[in-house]
Protein backbone atom coordinates (compact mmCIF):
# COMPACT_ATOMS: atom_id res chain seq x y z
CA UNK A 1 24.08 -5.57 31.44
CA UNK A 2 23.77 -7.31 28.50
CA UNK A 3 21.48 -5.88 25.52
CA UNK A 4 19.87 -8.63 23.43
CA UNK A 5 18.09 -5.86 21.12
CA UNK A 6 21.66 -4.24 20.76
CA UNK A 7 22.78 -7.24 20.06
CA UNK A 8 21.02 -8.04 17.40
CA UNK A 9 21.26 -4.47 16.15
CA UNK A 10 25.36 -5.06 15.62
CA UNK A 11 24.45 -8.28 13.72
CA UNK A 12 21.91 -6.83 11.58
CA UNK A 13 24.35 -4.08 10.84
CA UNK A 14 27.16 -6.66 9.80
CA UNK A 15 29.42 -6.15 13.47
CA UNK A 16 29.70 -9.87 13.37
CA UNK A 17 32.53 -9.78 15.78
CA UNK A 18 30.51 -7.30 17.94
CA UNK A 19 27.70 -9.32 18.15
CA UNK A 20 28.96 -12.42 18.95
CA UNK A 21 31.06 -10.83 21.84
CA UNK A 22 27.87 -9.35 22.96
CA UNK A 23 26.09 -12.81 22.37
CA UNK A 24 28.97 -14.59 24.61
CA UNK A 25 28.84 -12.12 27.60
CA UNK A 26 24.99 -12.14 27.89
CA UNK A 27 25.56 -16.30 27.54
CA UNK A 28 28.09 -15.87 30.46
CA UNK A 29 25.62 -14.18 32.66
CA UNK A 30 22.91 -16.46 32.04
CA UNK A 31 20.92 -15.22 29.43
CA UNK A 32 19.33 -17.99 27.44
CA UNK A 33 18.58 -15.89 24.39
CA UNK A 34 22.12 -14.81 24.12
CA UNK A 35 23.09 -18.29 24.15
CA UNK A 36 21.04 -19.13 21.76
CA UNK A 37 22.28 -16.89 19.27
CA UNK A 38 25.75 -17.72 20.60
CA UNK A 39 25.76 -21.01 19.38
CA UNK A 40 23.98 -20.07 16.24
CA UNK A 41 27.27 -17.51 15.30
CA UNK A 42 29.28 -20.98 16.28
CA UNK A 43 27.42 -23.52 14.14
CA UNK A 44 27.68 -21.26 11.47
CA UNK A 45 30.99 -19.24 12.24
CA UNK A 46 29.40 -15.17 12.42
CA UNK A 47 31.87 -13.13 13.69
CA UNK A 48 33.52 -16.31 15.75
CA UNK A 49 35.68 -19.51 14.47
CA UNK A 50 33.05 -22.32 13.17
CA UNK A 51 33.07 -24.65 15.84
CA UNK A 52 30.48 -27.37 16.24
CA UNK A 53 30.95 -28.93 19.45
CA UNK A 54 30.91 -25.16 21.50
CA UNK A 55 27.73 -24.42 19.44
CA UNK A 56 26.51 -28.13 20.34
CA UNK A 57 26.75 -26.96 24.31
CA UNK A 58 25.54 -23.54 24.25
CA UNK A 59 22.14 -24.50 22.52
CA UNK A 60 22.33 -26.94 25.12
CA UNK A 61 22.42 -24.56 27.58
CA UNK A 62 18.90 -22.80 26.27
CA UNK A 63 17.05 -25.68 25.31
CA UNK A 64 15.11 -25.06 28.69
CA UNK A 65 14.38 -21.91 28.46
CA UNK A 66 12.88 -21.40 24.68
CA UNK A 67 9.99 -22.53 22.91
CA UNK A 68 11.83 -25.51 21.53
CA UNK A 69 13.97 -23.74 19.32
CA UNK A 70 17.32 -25.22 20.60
CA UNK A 71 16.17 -28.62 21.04
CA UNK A 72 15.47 -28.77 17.44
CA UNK A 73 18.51 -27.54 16.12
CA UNK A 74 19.92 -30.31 18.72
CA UNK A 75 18.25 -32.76 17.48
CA UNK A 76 19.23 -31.47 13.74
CA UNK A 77 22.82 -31.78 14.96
CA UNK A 78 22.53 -35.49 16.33
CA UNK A 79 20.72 -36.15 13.16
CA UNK A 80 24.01 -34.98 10.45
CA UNK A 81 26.62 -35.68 13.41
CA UNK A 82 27.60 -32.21 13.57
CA UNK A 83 29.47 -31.26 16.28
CA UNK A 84 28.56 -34.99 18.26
CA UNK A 85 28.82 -38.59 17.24
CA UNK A 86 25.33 -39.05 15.05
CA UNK A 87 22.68 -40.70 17.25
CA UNK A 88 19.39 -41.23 15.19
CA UNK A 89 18.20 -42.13 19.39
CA UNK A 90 19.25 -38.75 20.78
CA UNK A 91 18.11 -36.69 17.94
CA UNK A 92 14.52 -38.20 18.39
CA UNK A 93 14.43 -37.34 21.69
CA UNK A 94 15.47 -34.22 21.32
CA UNK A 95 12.97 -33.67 18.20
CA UNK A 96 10.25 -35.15 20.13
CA UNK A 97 10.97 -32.23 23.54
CA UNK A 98 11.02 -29.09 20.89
CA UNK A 99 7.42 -30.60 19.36
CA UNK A 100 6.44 -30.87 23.28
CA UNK A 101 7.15 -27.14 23.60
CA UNK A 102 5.24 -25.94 20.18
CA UNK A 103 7.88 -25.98 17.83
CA UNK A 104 6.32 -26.28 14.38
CA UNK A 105 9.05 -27.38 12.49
CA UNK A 106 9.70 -30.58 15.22
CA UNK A 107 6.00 -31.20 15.20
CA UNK A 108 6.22 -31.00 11.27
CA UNK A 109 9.49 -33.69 11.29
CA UNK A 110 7.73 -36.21 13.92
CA UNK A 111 4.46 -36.03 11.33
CA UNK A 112 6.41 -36.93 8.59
CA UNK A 113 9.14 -39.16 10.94
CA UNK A 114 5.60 -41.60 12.25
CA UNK A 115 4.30 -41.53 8.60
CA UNK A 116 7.87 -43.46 6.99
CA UNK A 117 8.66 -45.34 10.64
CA UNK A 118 12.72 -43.91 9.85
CA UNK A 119 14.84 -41.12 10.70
CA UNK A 120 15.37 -38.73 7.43
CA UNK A 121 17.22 -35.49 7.35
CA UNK A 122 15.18 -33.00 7.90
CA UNK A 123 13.65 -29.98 5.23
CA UNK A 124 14.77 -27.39 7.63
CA UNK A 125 18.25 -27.78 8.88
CA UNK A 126 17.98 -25.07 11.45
CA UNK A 127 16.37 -21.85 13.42
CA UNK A 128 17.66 -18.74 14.09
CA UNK A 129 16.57 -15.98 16.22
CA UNK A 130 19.02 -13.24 15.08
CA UNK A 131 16.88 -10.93 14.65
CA UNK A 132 13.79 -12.95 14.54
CA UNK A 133 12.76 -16.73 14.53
CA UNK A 134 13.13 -17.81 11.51
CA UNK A 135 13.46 -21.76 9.64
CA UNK A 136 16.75 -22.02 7.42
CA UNK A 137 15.72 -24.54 4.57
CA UNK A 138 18.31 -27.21 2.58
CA UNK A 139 18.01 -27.17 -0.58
CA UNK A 140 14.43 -27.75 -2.38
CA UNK A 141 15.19 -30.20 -4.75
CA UNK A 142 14.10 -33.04 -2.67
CA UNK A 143 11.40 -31.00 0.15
CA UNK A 144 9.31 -33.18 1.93
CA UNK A 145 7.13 -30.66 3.33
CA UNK A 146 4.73 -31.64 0.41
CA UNK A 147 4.53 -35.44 1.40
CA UNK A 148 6.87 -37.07 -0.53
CA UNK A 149 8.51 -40.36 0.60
CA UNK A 150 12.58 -39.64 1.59
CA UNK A 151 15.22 -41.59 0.19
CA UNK A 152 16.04 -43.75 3.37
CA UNK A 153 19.23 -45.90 1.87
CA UNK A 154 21.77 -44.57 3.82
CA UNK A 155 21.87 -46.55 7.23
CA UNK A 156 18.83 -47.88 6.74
CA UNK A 157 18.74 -49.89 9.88
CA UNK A 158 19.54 -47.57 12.30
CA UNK A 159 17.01 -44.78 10.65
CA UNK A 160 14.35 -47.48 10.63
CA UNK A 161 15.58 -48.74 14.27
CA UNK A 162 13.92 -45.53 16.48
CA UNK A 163 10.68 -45.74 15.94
CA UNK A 164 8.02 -47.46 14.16
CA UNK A 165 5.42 -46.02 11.67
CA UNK A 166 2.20 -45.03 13.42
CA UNK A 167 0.00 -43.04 11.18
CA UNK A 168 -2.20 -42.10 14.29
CA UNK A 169 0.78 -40.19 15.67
CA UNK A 170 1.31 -38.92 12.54
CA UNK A 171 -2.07 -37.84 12.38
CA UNK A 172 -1.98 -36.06 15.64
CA UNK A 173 1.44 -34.33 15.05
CA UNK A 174 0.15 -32.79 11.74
CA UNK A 175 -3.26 -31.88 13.86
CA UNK A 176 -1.08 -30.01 16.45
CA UNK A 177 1.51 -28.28 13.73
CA UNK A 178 -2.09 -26.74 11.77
CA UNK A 179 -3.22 -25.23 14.51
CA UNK A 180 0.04 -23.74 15.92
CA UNK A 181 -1.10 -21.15 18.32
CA UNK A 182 2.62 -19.81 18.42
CA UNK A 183 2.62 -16.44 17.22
CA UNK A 184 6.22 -16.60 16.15
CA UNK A 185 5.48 -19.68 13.61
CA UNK A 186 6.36 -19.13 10.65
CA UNK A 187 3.09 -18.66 8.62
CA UNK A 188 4.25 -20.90 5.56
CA UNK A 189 5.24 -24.05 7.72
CA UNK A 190 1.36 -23.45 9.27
CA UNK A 191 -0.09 -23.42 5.43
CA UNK A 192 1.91 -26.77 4.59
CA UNK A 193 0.62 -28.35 7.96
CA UNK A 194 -2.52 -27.50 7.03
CA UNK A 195 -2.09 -28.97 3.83
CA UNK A 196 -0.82 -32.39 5.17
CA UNK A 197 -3.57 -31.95 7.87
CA UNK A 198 -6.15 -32.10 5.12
CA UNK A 199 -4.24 -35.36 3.46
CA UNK A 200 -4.44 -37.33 6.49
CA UNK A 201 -8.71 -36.98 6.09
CA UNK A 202 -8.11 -37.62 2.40
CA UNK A 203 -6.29 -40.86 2.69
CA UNK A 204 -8.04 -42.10 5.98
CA UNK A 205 -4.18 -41.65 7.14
CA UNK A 206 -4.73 -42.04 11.14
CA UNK A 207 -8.33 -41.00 11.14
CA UNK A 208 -11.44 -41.88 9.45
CA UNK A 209 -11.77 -40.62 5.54
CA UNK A 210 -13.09 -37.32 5.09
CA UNK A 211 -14.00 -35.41 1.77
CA UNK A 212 -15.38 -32.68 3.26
CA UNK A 213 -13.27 -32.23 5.85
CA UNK A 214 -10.25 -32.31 3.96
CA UNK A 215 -11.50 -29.83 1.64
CA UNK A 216 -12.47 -27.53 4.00
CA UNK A 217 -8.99 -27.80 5.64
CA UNK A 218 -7.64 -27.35 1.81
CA UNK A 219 -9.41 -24.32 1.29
CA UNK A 220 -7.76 -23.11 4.63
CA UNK A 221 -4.36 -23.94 3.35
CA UNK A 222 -5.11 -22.16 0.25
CA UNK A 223 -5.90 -19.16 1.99
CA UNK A 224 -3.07 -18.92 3.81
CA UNK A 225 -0.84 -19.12 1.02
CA UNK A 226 -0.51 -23.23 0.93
CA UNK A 227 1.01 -23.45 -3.14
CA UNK A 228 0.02 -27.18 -3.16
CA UNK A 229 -3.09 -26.79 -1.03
CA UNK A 230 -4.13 -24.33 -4.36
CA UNK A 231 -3.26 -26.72 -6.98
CA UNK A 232 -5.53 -29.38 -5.36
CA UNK A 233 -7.91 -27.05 -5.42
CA UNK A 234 -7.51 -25.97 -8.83
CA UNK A 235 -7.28 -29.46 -10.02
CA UNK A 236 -10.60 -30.50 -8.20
CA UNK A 237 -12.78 -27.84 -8.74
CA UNK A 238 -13.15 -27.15 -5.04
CA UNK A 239 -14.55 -23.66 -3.85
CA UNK A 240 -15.96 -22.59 -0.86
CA UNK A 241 -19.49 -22.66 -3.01
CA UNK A 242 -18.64 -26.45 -3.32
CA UNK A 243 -19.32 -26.71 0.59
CA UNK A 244 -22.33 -26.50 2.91
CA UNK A 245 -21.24 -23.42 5.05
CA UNK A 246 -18.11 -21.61 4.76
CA UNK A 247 -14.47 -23.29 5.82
CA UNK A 248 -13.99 -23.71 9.55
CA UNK A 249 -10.51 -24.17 11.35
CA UNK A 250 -8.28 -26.82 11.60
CA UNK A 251 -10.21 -26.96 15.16
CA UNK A 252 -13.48 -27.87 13.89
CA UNK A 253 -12.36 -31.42 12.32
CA UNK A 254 -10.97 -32.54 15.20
C-alpha cells in the first residue's frame, strides 16, 4: 500500500529514484497526492527523466482531487507551453478552477490578470507538495506581487485576447486571496494580498476610495510581515494610534 509520508521521507533524504518509484505506484493505484508529486519529479526531472508532457497528464490526473494545486501548475504550463502547445485560453481556465478551489497564488494571478486585461507569466512558476505546499518563485527582478505593470510585448494580442480588464474582479480576487482561510497558504503570499487588498481602497480600484480602510488593511499587512505594506507605513506616518480603534480584518472592509 502505498506510503505518501514514506514517500516523501526518501525525497527529503535525497532517494530521488526511490521516491519517484514510490510516487508512480501510489499514482498507479489512484492516489491523487502521489500523482501530484509524480508529475512534479517529471516537470522537474527528480529521480525520473524530465519529461513535460507525462508531468502535463499526471497533474491532470489530481487536479480534482486537491485544493487547486494542480490546476495552477496547469495553467502555469499552458501559460510557457511546457509540455502542451501554449494556450493563453486554456491556461485561464485552468487559473480561474485552482482560484475556485482557494488557491492563493491563482487568486493572486487573476487579481493582477483583471487589473492589466492580458495574460503575463506568472511570479510563481509552480507548487510543490514534496514535503509540504510550497510556491516556487522566478526570479525577482521583475515580481509583480508588489503591483507593478508586466511587460506585455510578447504576443500582445493573444495575451490581451482572454479577457478584458475589470478592476471589480480584480477587486474581489485580491478580497478573497487576503482573507485565505487555507491553512496551508503560504503566509507571505497572504501579507502581499493584503497589501494589494489595501491598494484597491487606496486608488478607488473596484471599490469606493478608502483612507481608513486601506490603512487599517496596511497595518494588517505590516503585521504579518508585508515588506511593502511597512514601507507605506513608514513613509506615511501611519500607526495604529493614527486610527479610531485598533486594525480589524480584511473581513471588516468588506
Amino acid at each position: 500500500m502505498f506510503d505518501l509520508t514514506h514517500a516523501n521521507a526518501l525525497f527529503v533524504e535525497g532517494k530521488y529514484q526511490d521516491a519517484a518509484r514510490a510516487y508512480l505506484e501510489g499514482a498507479r493505484d489512484g492516489d491523487a497526492d502521489a500523482s501530484y508529486n509524480y508529475a512534479y519529479c517529471l516537470r522537474y526531472g527528480w529521480g525520473v527523466a524530465r519529461d513535460l508532457e507525462r508531468a502535463k497528464s499526471f497533474f491532470a490526473y489530481a487536479r480534482e482531487a486537491d485544493n487547486g494545486e494542480a490546476l495552477y501548475n496547469l495553467a502555469v504550463m499552458h501559460i510557457h507551453g511546457e509540455g502542451v502547445k501554449k494556450n493563453y485560453k486554456k491556461a485561464y481556465e485552468y487559473m480561474r478552477a485552482s482560484a475556485e478551489k482557494d488557491c492563493i497564488e491563482a487568486q493572486l494571478y487573476l487579481g493582477m490578470l483583471y487589473t492589466t486585461g492580458a495574460i503575463f507569466d506568472p511570479d510563481i512558476v509552480g507548487i510543490t507538495k514534496i514535503p509540504t505546499r510550497a510556491p516556487e518563485y522566478r526570479a525577482p527582478d521583475d515580481m509583480l506581487l508588489a503591483g507593478d505593470i508586466p511587460d506585455l510585448e510578447r504576443d500582445e494580442d493573444l495575451r490581451f485576447g482572454v479577457v478584458r480588464a475589470d478592476m471589480r474582479e480584480a477587486f474581489l480576487w485580491f478580497r478573497a486571496a487576503a482573507y485565505q482561510q487555507n491553512d496551508k497558504a503560504d503566509p507571505d503570499l497572504v501579507a502581499k494580498a493584503q497589501f494589494l487588498y489595501a491598494k484597491c481602497f487606496l486608488d478607488g480600484m473596484g471599490t469606493d476610495p478608502s483612507v481608513e480602510k486601506a490603512h487599517r488593511i496596511m497595518l494588517l499587512a505590516g503585521k504579518n510581515g508585508s515588506e511593502d505594506a511597512l514601507r507605506y507605513l513608514l513613509e506615511n506616518g501611519v500607526t495604529p494610534q493614527n486610527l479610531i480603534g485598533s486594525p480589524r480584518t480584511p473581513e471588516e472592509t468588506m
